[in-house]
C-alpha atoms as a PDB file:
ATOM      1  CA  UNK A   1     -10.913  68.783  98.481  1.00  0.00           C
ATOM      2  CA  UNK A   2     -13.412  68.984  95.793  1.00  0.00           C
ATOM      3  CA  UNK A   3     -14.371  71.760  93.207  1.00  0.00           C
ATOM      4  CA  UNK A   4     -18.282  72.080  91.381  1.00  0.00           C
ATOM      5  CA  UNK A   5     -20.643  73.929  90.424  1.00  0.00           C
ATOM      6  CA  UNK A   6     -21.832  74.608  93.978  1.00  0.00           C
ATOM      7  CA  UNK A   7     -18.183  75.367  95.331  1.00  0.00           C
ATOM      8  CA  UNK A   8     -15.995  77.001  92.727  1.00  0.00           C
ATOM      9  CA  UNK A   9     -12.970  77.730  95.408  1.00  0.00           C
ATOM     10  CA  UNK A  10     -11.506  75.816  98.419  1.00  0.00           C
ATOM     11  CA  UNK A  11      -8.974  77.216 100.568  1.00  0.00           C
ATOM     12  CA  UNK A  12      -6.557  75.099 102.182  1.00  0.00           C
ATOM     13  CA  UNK A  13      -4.909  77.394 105.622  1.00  0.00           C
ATOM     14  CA  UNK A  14      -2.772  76.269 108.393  1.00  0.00           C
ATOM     15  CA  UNK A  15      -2.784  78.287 112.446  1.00  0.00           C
ATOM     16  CA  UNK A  16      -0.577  81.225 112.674  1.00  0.00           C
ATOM     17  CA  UNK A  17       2.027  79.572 114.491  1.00  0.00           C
ATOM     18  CA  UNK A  18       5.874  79.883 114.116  1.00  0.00           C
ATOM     19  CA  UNK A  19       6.494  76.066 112.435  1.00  0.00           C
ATOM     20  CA  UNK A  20       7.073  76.258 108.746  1.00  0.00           C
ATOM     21  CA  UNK A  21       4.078  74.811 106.648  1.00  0.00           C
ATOM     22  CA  UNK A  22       4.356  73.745 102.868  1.00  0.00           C
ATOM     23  CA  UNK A  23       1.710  71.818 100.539  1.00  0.00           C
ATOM     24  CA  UNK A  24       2.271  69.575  97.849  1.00  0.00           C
ATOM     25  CA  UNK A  25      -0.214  69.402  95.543  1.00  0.00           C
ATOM     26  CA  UNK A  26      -0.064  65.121  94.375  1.00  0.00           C
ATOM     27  CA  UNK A  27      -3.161  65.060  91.838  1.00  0.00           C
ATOM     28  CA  UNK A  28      -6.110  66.747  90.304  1.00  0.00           C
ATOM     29  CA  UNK A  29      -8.719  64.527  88.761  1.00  0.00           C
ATOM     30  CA  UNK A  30     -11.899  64.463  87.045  1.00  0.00           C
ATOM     31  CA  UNK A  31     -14.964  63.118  88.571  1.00  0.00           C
ATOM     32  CA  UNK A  32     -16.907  59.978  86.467  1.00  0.00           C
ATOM     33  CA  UNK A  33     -20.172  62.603  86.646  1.00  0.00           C
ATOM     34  CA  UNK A  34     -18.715  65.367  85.189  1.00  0.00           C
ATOM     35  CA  UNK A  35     -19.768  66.458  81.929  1.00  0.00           C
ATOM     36  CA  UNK A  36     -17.922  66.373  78.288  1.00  0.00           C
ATOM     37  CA  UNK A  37     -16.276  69.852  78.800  1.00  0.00           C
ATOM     38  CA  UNK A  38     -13.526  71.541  79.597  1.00  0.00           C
ATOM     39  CA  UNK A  39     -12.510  71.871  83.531  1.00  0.00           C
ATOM     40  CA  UNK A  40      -9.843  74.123  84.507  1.00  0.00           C
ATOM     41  CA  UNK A  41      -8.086  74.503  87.689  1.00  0.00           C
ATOM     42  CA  UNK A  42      -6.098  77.550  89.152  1.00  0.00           C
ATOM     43  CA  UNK A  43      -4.247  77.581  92.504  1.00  0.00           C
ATOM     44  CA  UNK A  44      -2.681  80.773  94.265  1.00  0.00           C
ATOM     45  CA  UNK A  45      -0.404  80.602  97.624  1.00  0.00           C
ATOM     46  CA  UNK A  46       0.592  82.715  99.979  1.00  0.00           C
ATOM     47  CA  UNK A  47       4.000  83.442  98.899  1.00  0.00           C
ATOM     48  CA  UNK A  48       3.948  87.101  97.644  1.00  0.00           C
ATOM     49  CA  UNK A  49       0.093  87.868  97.183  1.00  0.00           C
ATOM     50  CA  UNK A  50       0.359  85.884  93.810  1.00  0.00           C
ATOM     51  CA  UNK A  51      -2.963  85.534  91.131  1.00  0.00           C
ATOM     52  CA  UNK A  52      -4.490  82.860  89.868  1.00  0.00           C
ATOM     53  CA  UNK A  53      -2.395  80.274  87.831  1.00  0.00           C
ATOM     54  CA  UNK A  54      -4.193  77.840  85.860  1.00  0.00           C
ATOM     55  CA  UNK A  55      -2.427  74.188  86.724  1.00  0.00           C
ATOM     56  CA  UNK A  56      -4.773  71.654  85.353  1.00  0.00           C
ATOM     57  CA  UNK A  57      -6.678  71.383  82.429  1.00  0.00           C
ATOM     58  CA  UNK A  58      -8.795  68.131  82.398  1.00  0.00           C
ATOM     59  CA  UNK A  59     -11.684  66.635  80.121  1.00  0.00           C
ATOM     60  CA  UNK A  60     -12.472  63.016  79.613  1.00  0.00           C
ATOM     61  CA  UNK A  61      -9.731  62.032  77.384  1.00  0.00           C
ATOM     62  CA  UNK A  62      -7.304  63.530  80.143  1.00  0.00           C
ATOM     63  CA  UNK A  63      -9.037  62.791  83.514  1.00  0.00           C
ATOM     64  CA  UNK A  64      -6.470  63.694  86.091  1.00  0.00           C
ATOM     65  CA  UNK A  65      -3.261  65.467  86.072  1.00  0.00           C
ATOM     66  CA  UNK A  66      -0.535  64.257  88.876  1.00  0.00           C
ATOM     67  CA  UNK A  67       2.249  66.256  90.089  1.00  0.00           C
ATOM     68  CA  UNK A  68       5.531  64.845  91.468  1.00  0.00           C
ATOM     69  CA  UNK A  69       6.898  68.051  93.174  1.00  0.00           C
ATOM     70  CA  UNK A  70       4.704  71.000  93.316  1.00  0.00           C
ATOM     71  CA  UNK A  71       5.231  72.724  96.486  1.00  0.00           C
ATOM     72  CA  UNK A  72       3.421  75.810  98.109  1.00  0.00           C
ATOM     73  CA  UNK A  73       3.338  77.554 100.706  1.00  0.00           C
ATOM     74  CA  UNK A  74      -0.210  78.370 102.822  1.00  0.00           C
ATOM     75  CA  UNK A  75      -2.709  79.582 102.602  1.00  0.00           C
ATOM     76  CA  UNK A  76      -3.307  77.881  98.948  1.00  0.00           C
ATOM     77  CA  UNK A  77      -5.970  78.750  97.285  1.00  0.00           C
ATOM     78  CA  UNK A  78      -8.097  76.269  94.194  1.00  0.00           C
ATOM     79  CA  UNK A  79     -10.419  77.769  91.942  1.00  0.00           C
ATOM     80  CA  UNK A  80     -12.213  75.925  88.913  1.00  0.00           C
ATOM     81  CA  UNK A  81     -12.352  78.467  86.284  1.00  0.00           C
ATOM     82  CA  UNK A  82     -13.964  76.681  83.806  1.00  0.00           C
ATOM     83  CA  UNK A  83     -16.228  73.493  84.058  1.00  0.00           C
ATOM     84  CA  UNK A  84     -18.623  72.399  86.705  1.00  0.00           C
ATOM     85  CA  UNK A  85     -16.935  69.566  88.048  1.00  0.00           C
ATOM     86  CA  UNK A  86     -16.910  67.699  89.629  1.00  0.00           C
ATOM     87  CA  UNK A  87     -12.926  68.140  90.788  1.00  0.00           C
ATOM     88  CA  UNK A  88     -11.114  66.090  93.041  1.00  0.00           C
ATOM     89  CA  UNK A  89      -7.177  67.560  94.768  1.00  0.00           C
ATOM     90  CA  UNK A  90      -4.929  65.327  96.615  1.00  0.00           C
ATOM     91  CA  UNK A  91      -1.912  66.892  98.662  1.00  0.00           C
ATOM     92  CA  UNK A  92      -0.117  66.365 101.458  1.00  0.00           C
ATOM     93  CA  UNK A  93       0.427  69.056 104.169  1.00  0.00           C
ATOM     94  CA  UNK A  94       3.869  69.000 105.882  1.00  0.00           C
ATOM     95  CA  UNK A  95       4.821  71.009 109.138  1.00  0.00           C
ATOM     96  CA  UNK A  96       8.332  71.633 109.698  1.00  0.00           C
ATOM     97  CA  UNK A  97      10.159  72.920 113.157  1.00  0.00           C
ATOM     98  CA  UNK A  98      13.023  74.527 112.586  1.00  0.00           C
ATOM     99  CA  UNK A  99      13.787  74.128 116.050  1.00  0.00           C
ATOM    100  CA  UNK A 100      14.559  70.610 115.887  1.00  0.00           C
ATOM    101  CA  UNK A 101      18.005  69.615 114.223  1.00  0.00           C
ATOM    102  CA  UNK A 102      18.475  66.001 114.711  1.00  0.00           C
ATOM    103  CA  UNK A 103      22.474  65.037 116.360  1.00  0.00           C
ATOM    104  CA  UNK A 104      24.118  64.145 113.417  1.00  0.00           C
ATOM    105  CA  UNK A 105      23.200  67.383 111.052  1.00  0.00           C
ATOM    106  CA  UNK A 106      24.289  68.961 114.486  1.00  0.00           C
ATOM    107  CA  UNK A 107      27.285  67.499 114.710  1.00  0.00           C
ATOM    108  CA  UNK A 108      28.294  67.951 110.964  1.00  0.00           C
ATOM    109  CA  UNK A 109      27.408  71.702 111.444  1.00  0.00           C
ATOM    110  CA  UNK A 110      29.958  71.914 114.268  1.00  0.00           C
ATOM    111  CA  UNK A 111      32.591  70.093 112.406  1.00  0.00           C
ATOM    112  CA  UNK A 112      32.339  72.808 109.356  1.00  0.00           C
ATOM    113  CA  UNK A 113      32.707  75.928 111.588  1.00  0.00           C
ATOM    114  CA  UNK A 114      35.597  73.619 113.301  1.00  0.00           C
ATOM    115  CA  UNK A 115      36.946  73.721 109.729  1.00  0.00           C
ATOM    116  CA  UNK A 116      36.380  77.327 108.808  1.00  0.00           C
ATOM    117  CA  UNK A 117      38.289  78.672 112.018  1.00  0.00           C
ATOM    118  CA  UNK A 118      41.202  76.327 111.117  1.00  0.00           C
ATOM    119  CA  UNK A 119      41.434  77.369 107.736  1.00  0.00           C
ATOM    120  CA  UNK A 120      41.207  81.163 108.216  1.00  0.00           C
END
C-alpha cells in the first residue's frame, strides 16, 4: 500500500470468516519524490484495540526499513504521522485453517496421548 499527503491511513482487513489470518509486515520504504524530511509510520492491529505505534522512521539517508518477523493480526491499520510521503509497505497476508492437520502431525499427536495413557 502507499501512504501521502492525499492518503495519510490505509487499512489492510480480511472477511469475517472462521480461518485464522496474520500479516507480516516485510518493508517500509521511502519514495525517490519525497521530500528532505522526516516520514514516520505507525501501525495498529486488531489484537486488543491497541493505539498507534510508530514502526518506521525514514528520511533520505535511511530510505526503507525491512522487517524479518513482524507479525499482526487483522485488521492492521498504517498511518504516516509525520511527512508527506510518499510511503511504500510490503507484507504478506497468510490464511491459516485450523481444520487441516496434515497425517504426520496427526499421527505424532496420537502417538503422545498413546504415551501419556501408558505412563499414567
Amino acid at each position: 500500500c502507499e501512504l501521502s499527503a492525499t492518503q495519510t491511513t490505509a487499512v489492510f482487513e480480511v472477511e469475517d470468516d472462521l480461518l485464522e489470518n496474520q500479516f507480516f509486515i516485510k518493508t517500509i520504504c521511502l519514495s525517490a519524490e519525497a521530500g528532505d524530511e522526516m516520514h514516520v509510520v505507525a501501525v495498529s492491529d486488531g489484537v486488543g484495540g491497541s493505539k498507534p505505534v510508530p514502526i518506521a522512521t525514514l528520511r533520505h539517508c535511511m530510505p526503507m526499513v525491512s522487517f524479518p518477523g513482524l507479525e499482526l493480526m487483522p485488521p492492521v491499520t498504517f498511518q504516516l504521522c509525520s511527512g508527506k510521503g510518499p510511503v511504500f509497505i510490503s507484507g504478506q497476508h497468510i490464511t491459516l485453517n485450523p481444520t487441516e492437520i496434515p497425517e504426520e502431525e496427526e499421527e505424532e499427536e496420537e502417538e503422545d496421548l498413546k504415551a501419556d495413557v501408558l505412563t499414567e
